[in-house]
N, C-alpha and C. Protein backbone atom coordinates (compact mmCIF):
# COMPACT_ATOMS: atom_id res chain seq x y z
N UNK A 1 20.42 -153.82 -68.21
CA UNK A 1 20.43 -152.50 -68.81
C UNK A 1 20.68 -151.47 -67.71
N UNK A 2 21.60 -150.84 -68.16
CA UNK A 2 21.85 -149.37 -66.79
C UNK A 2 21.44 -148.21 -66.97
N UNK A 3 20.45 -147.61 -65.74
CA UNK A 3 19.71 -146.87 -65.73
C UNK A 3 20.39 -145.70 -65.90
N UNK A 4 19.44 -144.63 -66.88
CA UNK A 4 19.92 -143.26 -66.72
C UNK A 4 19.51 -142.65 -66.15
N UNK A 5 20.18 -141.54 -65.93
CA UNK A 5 19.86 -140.56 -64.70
C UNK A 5 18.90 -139.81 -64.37
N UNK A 6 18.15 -139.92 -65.74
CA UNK A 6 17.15 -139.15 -66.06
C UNK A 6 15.76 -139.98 -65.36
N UNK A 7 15.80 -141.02 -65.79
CA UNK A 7 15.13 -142.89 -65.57
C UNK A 7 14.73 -142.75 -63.57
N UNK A 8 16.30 -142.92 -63.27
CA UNK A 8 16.68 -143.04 -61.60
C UNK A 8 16.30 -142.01 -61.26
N UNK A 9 16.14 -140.94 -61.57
CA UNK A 9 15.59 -139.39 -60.62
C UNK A 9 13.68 -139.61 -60.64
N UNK A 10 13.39 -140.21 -61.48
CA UNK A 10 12.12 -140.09 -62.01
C UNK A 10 11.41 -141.12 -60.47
N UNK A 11 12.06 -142.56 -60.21
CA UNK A 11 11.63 -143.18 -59.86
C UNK A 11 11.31 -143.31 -58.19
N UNK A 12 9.60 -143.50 -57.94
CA UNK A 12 9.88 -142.98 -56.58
C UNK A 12 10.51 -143.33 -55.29
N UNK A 13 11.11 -144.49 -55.35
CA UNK A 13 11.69 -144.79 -54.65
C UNK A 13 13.00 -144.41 -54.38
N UNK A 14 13.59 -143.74 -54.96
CA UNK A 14 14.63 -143.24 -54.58
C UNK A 14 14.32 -141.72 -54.12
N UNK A 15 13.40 -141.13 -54.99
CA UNK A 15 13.02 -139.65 -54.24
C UNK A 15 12.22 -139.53 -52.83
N UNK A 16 11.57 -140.98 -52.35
CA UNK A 16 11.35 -140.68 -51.13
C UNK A 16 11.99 -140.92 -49.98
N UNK A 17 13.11 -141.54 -50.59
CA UNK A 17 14.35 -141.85 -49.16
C UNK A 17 14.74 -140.50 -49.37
N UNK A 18 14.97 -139.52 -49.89
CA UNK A 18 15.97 -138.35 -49.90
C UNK A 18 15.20 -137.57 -49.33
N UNK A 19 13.34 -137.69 -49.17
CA UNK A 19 12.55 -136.88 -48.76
C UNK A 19 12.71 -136.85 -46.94
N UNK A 20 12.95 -135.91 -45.61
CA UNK A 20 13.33 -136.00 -44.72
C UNK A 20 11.42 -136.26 -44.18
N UNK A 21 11.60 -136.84 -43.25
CA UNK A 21 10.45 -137.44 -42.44
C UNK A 21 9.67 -136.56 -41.86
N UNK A 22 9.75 -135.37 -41.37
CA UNK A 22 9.52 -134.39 -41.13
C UNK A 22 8.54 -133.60 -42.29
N UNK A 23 8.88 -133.69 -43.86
CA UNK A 23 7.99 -133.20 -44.72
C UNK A 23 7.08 -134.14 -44.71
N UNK A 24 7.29 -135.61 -44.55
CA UNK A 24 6.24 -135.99 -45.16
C UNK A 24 4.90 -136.12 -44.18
N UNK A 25 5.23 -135.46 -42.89
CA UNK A 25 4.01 -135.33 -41.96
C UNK A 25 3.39 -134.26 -42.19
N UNK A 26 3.90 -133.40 -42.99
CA UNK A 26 3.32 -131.80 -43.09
C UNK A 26 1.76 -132.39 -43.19
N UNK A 27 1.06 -131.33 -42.99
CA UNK A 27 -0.16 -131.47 -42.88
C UNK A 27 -0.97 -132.50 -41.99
N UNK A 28 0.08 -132.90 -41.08
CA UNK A 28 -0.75 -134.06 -40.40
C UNK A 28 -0.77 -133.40 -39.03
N UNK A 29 -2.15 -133.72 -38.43
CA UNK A 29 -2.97 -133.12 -36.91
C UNK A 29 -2.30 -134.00 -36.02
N UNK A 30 -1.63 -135.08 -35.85
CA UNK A 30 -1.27 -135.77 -34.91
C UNK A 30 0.10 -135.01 -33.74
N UNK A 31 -0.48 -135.07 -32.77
CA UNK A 31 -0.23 -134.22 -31.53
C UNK A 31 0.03 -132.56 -31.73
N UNK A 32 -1.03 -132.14 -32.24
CA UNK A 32 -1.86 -131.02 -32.20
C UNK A 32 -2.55 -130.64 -31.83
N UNK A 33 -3.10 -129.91 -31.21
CA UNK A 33 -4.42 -129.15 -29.76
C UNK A 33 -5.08 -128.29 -30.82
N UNK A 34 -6.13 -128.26 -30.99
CA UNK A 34 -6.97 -127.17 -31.74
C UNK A 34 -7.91 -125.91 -31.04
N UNK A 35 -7.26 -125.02 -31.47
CA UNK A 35 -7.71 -123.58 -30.74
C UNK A 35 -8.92 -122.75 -31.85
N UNK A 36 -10.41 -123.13 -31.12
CA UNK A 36 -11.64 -122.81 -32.17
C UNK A 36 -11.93 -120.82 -31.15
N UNK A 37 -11.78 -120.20 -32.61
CA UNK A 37 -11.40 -118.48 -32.41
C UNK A 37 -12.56 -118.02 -33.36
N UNK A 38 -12.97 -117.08 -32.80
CA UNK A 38 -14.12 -115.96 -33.55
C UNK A 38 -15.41 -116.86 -33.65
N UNK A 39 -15.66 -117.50 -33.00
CA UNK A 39 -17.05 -118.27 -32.59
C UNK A 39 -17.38 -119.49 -33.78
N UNK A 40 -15.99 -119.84 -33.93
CA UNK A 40 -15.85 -121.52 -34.44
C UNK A 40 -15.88 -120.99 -36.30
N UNK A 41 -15.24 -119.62 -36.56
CA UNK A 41 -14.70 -119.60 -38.23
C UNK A 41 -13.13 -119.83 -38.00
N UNK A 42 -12.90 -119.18 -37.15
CA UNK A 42 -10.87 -119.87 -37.44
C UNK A 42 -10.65 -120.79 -36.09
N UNK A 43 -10.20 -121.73 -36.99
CA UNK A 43 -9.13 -122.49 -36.02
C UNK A 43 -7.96 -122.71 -36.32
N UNK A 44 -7.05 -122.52 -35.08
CA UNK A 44 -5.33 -122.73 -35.35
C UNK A 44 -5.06 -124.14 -34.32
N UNK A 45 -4.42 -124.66 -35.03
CA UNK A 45 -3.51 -126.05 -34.17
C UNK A 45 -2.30 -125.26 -33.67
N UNK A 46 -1.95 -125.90 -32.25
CA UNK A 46 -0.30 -125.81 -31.80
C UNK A 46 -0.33 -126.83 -31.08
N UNK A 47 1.35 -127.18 -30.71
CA UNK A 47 1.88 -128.33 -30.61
C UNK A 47 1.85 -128.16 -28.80
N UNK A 48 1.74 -127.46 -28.54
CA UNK A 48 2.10 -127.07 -26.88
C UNK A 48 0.97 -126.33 -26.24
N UNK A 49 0.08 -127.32 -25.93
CA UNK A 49 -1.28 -126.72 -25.08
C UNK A 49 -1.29 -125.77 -23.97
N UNK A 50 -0.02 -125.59 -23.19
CA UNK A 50 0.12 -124.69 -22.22
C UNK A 50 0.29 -123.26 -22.47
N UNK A 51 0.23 -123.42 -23.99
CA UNK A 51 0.34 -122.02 -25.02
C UNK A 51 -1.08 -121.38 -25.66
N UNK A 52 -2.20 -121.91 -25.13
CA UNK A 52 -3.56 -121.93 -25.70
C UNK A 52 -3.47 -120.01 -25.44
N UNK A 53 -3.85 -119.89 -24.16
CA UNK A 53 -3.85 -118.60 -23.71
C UNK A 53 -3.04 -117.30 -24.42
N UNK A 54 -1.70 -117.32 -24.64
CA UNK A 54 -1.19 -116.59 -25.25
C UNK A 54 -1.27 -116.70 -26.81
N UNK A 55 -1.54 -117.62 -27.45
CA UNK A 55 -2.14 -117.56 -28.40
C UNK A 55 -3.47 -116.62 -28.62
N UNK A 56 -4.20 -116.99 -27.88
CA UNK A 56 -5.63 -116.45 -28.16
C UNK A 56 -5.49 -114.63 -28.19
N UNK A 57 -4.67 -114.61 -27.25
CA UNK A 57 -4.17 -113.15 -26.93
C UNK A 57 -3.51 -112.29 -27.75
N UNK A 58 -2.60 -113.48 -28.60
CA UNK A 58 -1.41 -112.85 -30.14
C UNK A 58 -3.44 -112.29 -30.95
N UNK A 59 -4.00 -113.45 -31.32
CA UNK A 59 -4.79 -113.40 -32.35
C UNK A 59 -5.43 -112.50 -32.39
N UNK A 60 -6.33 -112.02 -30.92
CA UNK A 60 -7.12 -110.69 -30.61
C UNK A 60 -6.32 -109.53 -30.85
N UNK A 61 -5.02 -109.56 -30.60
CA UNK A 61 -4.33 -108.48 -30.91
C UNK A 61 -3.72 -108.06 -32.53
N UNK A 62 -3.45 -109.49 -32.97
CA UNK A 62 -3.51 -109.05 -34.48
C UNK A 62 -4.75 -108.59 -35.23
N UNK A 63 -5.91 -109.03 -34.90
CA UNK A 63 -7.36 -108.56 -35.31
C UNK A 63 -7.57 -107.75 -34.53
N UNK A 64 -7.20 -106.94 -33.72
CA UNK A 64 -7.56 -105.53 -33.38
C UNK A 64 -6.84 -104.56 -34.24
N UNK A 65 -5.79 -104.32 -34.08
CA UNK A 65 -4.63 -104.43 -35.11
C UNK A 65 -4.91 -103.92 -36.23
N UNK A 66 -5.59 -105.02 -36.96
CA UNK A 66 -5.91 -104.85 -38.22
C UNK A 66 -7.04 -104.13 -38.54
N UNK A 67 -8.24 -104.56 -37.50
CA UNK A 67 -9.33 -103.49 -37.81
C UNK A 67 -8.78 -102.45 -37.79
N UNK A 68 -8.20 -101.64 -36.92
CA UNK A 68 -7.78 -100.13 -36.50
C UNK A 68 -6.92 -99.65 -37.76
N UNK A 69 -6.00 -100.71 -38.69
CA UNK A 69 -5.38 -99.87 -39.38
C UNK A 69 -6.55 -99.90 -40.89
N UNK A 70 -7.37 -100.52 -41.09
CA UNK A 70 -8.26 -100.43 -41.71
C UNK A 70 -9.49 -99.30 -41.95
N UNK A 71 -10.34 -98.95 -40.34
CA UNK A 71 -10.85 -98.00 -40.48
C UNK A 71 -10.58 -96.59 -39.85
N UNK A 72 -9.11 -96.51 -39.86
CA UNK A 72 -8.67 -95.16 -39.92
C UNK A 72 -9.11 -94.41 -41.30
N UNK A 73 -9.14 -92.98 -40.91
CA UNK A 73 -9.25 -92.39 -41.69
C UNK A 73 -8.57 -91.17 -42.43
N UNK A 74 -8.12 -91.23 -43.61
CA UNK A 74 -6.58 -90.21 -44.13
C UNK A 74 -6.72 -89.12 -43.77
N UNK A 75 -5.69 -88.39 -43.06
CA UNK A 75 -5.80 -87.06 -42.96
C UNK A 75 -6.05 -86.18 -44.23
């Protein structure tokens, strides 16, 4: 009996060869460095540990950032 197209799209074996290898790690920690920020409530993973520092530095600056445009007050 020959499959329809409808049948063959459904089945997973063909949708996970078309899936690129790359998605199907999403969400996976493997060779990831974990950067623990604001006294262990956020943590961010990156792939390149020699980047810890400027990271930490983006983050303080986006949360300064944000406080300041927060408790301004309207003219």
């Amino acid at each position: 009996m020959k499959k329809t197209t409808l049948e063959y799209r459904m089945m997973l074996e063909h949708n996970r060869l078309k899936v690129p290898s790359a998605k199907l790690l999403s969400g996976s920690l493997i060779g990831l460095y974990p950067i623990i920020l604001d006294g262990g409530r956020t943590t961010i993973f990156i792939s390149d540990k020699s980047k810890e520092s400027e990271t930490r530095e983006k983050y303080q600056l986006r949360k300064d950032n944000k406080l300041n445009y927060f408790t301004k007050k309207p003219k």
